[in-house]
PDB file of N, CA and C in Angstrom:
ATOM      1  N   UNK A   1      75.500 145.658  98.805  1.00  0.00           N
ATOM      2  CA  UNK A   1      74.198 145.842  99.416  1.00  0.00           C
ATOM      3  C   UNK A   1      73.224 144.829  98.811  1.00  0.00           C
ATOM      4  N   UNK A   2      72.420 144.174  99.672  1.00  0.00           N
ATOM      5  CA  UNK A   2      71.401 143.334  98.993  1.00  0.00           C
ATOM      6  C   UNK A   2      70.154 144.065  99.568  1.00  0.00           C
ATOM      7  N   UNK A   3      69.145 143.313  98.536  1.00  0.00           N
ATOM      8  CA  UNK A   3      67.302 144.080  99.069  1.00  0.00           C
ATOM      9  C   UNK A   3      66.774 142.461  99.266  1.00  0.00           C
ATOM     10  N   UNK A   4      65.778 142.430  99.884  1.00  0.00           N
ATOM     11  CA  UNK A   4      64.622 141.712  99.919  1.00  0.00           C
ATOM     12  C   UNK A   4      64.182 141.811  98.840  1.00  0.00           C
ATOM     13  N   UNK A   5      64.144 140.225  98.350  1.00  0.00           N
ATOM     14  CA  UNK A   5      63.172 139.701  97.456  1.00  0.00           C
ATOM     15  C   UNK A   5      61.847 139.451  97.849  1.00  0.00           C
ATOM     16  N   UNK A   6      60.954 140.528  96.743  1.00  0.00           N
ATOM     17  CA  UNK A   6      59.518 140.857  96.802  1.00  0.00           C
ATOM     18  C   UNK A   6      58.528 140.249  96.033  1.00  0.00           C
ATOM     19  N   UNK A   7      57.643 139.468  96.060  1.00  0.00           N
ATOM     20  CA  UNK A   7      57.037 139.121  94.792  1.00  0.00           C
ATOM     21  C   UNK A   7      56.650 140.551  93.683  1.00  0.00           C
ATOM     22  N   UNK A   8      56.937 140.027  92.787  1.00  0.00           N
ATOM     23  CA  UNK A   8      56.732 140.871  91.463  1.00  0.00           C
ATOM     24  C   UNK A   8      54.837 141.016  91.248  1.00  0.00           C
ATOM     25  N   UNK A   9      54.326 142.120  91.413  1.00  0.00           N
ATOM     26  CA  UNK A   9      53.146 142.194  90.767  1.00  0.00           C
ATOM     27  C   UNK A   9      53.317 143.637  90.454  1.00  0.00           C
ATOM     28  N   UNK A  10      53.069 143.609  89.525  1.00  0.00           N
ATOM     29  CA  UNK A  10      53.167 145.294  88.402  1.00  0.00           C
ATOM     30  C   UNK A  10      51.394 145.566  88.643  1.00  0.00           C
ATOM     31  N   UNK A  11      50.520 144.681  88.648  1.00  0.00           N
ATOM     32  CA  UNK A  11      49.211 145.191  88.257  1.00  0.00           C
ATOM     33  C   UNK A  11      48.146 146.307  89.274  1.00  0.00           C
ATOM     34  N   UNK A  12      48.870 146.283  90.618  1.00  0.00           N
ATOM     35  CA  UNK A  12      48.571 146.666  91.644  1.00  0.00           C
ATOM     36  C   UNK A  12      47.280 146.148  92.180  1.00  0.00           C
ATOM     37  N   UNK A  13      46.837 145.288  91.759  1.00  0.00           N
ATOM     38  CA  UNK A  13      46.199 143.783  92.398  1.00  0.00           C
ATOM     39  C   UNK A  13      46.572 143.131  93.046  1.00  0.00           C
ATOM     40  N   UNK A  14      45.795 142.733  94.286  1.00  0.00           N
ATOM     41  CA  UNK A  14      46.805 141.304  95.068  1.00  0.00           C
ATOM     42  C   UNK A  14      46.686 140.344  94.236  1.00  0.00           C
ATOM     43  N   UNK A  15      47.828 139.223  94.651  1.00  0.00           N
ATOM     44  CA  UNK A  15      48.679 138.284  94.125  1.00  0.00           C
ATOM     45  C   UNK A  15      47.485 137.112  95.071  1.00  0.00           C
ATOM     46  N   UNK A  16      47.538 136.320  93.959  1.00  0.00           N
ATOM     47  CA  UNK A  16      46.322 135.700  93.838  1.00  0.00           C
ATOM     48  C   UNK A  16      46.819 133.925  93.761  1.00  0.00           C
ATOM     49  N   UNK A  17      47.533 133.549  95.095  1.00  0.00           N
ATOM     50  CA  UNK A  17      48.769 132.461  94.399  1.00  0.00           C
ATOM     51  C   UNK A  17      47.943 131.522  94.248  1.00  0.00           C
ATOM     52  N   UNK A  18      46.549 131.381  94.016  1.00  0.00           N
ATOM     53  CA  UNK A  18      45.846 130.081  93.646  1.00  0.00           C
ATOM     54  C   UNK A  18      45.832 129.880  92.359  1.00  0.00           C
ATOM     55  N   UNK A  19      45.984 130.988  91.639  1.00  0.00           N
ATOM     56  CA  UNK A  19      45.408 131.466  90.191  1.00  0.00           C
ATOM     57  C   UNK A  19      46.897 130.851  89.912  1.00  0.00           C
ATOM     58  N   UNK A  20      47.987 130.937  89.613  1.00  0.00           N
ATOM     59  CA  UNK A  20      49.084 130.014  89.096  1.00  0.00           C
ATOM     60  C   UNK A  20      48.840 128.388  89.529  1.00  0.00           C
ATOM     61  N   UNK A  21      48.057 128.247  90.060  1.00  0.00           N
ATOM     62  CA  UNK A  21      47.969 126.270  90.447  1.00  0.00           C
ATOM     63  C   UNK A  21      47.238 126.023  89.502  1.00  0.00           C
ATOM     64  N   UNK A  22      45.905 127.027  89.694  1.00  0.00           N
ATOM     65  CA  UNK A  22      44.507 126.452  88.735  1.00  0.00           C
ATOM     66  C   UNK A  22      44.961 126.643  87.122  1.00  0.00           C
ATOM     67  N   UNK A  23      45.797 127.780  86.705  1.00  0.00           N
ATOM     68  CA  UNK A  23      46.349 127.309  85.436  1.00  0.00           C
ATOM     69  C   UNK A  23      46.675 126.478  84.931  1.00  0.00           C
ATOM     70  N   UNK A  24      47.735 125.978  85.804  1.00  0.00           N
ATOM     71  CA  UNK A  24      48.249 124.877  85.470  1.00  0.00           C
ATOM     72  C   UNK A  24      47.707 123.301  85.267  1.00  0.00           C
ATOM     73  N   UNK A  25      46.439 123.626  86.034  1.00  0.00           N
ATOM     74  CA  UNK A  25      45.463 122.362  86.254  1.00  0.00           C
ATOM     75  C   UNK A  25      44.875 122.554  85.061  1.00  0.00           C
ATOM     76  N   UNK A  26      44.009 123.708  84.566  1.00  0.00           N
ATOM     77  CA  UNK A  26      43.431 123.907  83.144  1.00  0.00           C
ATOM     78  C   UNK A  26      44.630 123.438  82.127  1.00  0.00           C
ATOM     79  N   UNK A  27      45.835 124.009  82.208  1.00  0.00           N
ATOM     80  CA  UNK A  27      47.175 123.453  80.843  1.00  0.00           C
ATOM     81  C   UNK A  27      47.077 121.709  81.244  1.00  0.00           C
ATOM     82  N   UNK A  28      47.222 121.450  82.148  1.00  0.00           N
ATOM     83  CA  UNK A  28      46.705 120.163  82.328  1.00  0.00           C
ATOM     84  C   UNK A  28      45.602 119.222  81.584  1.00  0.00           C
ATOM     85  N   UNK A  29      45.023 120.042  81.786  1.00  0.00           N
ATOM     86  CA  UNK A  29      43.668 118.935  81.752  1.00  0.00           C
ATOM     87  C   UNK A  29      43.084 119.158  80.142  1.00  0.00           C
ATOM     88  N   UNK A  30      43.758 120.569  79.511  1.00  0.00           N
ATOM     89  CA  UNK A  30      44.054 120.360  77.605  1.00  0.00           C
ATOM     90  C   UNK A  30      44.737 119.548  77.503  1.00  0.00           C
ATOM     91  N   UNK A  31      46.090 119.363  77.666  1.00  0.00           N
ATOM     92  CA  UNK A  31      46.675 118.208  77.152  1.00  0.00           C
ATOM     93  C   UNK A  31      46.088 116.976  76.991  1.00  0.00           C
ATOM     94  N   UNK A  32      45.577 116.804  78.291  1.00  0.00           N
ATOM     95  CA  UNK A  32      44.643 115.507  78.302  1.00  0.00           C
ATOM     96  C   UNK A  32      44.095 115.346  76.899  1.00  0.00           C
ATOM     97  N   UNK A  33      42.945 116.382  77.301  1.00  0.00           N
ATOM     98  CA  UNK A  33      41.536 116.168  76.500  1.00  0.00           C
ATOM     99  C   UNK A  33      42.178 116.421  75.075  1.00  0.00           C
ATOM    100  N   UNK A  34      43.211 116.731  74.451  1.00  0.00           N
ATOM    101  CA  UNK A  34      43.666 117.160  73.312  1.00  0.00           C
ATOM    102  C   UNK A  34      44.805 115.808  72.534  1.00  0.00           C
ATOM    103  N   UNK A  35      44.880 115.237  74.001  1.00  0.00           N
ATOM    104  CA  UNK A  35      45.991 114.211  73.823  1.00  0.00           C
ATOM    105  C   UNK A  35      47.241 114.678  73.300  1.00  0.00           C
ATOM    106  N   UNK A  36      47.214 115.533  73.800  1.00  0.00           N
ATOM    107  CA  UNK A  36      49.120 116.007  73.499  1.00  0.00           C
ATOM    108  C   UNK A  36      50.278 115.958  74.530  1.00  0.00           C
ATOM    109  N   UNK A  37      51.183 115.828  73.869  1.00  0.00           N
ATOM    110  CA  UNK A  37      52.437 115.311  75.149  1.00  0.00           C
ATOM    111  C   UNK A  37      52.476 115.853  75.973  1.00  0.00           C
ATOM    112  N   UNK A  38      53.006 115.491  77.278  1.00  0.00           N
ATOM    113  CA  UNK A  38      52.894 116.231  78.437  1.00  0.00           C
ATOM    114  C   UNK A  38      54.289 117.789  78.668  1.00  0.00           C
ATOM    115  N   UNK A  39      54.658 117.694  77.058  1.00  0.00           N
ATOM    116  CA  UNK A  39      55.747 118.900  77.265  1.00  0.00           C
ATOM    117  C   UNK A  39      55.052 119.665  76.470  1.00  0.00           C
ATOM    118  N   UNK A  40      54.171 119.452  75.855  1.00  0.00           N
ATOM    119  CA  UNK A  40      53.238 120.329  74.780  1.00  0.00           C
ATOM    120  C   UNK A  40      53.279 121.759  75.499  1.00  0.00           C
ATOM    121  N   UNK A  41      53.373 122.990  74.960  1.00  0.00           N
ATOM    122  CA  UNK A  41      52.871 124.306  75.333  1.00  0.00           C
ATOM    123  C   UNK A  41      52.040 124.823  75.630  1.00  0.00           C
ATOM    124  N   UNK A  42      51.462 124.863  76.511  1.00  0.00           N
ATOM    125  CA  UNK A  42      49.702 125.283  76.618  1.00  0.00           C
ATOM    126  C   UNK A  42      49.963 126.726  77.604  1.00  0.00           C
ATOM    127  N   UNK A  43      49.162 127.187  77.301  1.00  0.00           N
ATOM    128  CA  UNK A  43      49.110 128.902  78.270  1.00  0.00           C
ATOM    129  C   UNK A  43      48.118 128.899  78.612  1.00  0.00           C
ATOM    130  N   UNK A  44      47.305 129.675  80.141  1.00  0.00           N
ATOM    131  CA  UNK A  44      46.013 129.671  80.400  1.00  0.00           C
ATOM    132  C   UNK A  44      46.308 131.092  80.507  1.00  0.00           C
ATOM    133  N   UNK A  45      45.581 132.540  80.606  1.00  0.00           N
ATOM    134  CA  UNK A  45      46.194 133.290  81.247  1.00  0.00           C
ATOM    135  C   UNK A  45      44.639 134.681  81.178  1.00  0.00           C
ATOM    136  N   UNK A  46      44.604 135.169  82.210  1.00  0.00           N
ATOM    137  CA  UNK A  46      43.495 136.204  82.174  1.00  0.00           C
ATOM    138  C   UNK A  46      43.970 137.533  81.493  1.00  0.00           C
ATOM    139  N   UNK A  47      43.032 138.417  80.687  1.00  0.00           N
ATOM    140  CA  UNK A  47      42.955 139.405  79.822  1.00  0.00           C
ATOM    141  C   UNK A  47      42.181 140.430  80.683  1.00  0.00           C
ATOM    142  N   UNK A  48      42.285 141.372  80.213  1.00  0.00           N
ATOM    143  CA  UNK A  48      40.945 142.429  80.711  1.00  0.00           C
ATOM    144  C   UNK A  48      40.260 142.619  79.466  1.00  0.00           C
ATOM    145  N   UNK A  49      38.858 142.712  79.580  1.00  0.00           N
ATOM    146  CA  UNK A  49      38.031 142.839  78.343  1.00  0.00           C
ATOM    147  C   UNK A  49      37.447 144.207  78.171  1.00  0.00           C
ATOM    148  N   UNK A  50      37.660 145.229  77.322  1.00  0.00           N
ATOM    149  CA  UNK A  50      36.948 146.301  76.961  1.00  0.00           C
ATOM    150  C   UNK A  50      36.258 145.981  76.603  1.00  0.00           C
ATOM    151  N   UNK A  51      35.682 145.246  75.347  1.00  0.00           N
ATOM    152  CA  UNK A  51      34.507 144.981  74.548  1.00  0.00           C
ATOM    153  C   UNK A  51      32.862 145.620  75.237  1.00  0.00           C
ATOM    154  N   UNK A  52      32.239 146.234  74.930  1.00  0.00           N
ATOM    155  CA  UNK A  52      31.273 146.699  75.536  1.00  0.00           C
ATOM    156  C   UNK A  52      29.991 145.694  75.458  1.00  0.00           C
ATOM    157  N   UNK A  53      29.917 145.214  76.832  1.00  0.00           N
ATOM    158  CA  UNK A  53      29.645 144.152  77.043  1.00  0.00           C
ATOM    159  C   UNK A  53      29.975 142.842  77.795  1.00  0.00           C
ATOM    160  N   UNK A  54      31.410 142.959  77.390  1.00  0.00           N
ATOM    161  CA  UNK A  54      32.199 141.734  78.061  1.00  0.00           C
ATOM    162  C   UNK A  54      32.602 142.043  79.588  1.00  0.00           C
ATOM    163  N   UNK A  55      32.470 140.774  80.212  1.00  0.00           N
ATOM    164  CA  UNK A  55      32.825 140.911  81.407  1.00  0.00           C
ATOM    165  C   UNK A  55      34.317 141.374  81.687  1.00  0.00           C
ATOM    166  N   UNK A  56      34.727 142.153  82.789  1.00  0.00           N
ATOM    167  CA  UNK A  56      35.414 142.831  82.681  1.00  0.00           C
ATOM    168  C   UNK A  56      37.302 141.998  82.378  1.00  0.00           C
ATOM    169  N   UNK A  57      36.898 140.555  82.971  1.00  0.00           N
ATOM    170  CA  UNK A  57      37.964 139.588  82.812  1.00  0.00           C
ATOM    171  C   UNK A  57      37.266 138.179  82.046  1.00  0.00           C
ATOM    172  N   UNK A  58      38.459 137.777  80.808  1.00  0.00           N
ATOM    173  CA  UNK A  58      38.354 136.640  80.289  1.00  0.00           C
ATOM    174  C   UNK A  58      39.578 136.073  80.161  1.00  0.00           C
ATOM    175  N   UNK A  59      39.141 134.428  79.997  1.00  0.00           N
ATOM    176  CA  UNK A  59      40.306 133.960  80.504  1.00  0.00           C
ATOM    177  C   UNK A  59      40.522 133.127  79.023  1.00  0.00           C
ATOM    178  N   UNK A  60      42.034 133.205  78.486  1.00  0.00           N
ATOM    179  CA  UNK A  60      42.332 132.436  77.282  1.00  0.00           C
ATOM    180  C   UNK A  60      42.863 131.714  77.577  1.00  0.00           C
ATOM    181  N   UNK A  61      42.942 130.189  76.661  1.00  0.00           N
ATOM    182  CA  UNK A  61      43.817 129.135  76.896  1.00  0.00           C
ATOM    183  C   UNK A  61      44.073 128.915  75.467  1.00  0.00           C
ATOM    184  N   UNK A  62      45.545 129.054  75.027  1.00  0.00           N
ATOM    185  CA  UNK A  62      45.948 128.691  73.889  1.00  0.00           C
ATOM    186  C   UNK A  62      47.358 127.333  74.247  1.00  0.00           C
ATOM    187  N   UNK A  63      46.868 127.240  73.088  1.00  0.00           N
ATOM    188  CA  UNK A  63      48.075 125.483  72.463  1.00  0.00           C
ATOM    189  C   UNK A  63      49.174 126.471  71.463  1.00  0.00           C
ATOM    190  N   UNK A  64      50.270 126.432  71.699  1.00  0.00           N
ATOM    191  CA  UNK A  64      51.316 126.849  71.204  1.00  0.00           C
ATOM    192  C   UNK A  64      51.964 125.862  70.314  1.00  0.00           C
ATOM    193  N   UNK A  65      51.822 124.754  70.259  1.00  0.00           N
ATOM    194  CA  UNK A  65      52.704 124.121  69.551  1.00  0.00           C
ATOM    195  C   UNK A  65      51.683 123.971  68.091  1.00  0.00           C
ATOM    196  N   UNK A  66      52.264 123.438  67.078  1.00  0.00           N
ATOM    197  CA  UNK A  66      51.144 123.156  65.834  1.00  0.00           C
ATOM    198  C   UNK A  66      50.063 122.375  66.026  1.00  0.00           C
ATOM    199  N   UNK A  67      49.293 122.275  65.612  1.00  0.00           N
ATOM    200  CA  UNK A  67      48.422 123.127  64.972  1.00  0.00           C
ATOM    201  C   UNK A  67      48.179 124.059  66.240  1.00  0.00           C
ATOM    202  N   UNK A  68      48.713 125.681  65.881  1.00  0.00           N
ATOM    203  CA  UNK A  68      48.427 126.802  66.989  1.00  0.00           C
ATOM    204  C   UNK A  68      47.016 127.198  67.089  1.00  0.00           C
ATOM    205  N   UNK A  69      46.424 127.025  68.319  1.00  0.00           N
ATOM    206  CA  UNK A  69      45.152 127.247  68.162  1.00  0.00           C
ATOM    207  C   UNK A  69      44.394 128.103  69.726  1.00  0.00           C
ATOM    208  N   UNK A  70      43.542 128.650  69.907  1.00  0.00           N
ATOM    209  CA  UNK A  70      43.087 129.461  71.205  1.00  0.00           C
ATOM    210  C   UNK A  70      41.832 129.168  71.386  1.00  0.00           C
ATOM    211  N   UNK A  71      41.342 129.279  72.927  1.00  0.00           N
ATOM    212  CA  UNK A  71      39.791 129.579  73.078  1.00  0.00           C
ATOM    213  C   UNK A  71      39.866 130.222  74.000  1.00  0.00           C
ATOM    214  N   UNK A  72      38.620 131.340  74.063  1.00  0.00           N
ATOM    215  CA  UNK A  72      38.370 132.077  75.179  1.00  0.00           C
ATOM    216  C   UNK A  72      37.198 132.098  75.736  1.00  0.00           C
ATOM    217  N   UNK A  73      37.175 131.901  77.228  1.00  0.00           N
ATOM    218  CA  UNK A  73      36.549 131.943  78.206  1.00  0.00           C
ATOM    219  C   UNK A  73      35.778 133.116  79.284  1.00  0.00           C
ATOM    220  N   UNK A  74      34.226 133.541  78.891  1.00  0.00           N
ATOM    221  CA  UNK A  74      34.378 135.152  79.598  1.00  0.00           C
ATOM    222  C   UNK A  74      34.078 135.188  80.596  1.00  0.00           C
ATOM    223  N   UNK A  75      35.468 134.557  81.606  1.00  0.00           N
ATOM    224  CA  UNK A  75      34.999 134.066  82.916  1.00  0.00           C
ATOM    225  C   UNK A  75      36.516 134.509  84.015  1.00  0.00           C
ATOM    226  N   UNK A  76      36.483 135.042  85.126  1.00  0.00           N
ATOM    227  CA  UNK A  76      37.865 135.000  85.566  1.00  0.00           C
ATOM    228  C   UNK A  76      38.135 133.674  85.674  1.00  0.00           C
ATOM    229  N   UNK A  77      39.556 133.192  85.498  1.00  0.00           N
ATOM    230  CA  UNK A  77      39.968 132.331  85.870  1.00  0.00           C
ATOM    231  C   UNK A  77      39.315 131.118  87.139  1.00  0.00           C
ATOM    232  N   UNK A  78      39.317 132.095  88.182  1.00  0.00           N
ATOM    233  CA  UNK A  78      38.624 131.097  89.278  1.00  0.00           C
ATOM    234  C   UNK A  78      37.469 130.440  89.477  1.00  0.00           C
ATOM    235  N   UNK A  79      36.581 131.308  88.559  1.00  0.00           N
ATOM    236  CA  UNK A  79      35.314 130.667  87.965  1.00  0.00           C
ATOM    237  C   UNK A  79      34.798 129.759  86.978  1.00  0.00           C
ATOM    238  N   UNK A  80      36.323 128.851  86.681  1.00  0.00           N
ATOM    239  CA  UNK A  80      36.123 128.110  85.657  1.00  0.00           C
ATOM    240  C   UNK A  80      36.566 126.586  86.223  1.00  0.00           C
ATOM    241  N   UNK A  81      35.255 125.857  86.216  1.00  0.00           N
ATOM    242  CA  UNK A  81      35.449 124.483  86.527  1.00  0.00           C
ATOM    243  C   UNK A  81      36.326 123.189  85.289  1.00  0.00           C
ATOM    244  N   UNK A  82      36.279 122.428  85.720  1.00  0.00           N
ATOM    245  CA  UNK A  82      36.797 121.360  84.976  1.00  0.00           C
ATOM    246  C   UNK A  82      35.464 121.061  83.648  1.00  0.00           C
ATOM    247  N   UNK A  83      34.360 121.391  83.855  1.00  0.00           N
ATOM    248  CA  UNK A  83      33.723 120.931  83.175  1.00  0.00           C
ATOM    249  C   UNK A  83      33.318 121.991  82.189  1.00  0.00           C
ATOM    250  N   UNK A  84      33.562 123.292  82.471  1.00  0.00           N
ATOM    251  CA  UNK A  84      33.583 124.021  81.438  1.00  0.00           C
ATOM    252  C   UNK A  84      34.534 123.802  80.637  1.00  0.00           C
ATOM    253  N   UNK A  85      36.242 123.932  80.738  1.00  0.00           N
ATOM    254  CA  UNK A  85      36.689 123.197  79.898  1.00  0.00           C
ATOM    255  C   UNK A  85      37.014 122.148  79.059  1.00  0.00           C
ATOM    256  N   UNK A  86      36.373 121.487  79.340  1.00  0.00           N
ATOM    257  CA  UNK A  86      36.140 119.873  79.077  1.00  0.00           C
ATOM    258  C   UNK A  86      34.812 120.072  77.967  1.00  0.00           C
ATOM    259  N   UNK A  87      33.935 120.568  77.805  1.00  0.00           N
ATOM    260  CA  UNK A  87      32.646 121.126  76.754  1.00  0.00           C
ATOM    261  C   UNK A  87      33.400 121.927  76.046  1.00  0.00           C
ATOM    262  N   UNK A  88      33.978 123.050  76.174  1.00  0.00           N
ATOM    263  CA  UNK A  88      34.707 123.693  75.227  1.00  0.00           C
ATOM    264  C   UNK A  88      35.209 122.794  74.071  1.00  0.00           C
ATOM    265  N   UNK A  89      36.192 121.736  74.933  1.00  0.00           N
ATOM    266  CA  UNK A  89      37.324 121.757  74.159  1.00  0.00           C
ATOM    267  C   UNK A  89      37.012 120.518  73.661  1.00  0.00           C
ATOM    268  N   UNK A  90      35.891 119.716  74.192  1.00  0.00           N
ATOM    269  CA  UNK A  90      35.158 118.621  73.062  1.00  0.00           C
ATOM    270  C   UNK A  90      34.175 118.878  72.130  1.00  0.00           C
ATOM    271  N   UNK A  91      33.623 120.286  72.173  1.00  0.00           N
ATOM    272  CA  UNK A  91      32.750 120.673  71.231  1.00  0.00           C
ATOM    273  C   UNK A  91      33.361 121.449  70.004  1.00  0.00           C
ATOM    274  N   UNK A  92      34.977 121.810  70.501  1.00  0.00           N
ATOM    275  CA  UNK A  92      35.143 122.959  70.047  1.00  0.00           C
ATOM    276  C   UNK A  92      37.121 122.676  69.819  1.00  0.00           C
ATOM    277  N   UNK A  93      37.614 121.223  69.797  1.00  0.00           N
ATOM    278  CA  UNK A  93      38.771 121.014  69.306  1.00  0.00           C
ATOM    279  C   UNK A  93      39.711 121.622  68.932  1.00  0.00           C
ATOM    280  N   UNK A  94      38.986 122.292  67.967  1.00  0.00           N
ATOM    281  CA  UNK A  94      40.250 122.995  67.152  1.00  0.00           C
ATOM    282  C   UNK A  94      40.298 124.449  67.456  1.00  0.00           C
ATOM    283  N   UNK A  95      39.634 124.658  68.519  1.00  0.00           N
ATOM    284  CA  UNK A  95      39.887 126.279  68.641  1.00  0.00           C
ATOM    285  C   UNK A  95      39.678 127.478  67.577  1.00  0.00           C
ATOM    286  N   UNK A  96      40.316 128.416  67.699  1.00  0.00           N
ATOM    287  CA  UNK A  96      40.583 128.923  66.581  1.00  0.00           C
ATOM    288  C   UNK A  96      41.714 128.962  66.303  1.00  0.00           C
ATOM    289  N   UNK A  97      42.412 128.756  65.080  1.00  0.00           N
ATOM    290  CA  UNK A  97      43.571 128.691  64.822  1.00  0.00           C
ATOM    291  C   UNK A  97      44.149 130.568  64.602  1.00  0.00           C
ATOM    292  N   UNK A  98      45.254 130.499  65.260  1.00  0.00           N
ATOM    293  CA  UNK A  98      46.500 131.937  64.871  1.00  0.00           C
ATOM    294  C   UNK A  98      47.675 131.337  65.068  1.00  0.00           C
ATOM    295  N   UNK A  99      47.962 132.818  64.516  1.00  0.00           N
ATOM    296  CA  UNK A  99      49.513 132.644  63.563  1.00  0.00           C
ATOM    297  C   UNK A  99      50.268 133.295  64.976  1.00  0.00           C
TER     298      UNK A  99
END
């Protein structure tokens, strides 16, 4: 017996297939601005924020390879231009570093 293959979303949110391009354009466009190889590890990926206060979605982009480092963004994903990341990540290089 076979089934139909379904896209996978557990969150019970629609599937949002722009939001996997524009990641990839943000992991993109760190490497750039970071000058790291184009196999470098980069993750973009949205959170939900409890923090009282915080908007209800923020979006992190961490560098996986050494020096491991993160920044976060309290913005959904789709609301984040090229030029917000680009100020971040020239004002703000080194992220914060984790283990």
């Amino acid at each position: 017996m076979t089934f139909p293959s379904l896209p996978l979303n557990l969150g019970g949110a629609p599937r949002d297939p722009g939001r996997g391009r524009r990641a990839t354009e943000i992991a993109d466009l760190v490497r750039f601005l970071l000058q790291l190889p184009a196999d470098a590890p980069v993750t973009v990926f949205p959170l939900a924020c409890r923090e009282p206060g915080c908007p209800p979605v923020e979006t992190v982009i961490a560098v996986l390879a050494p020096p491991r480092r993160r920044w976060t963004i309290h913005r959904p994903l789709a609301q984040i231009d090229d030029g917000v990341v680009t100020d971040l990540l020239t004002h703000n290089p080194q992220g914060f570093t984790h283990d």
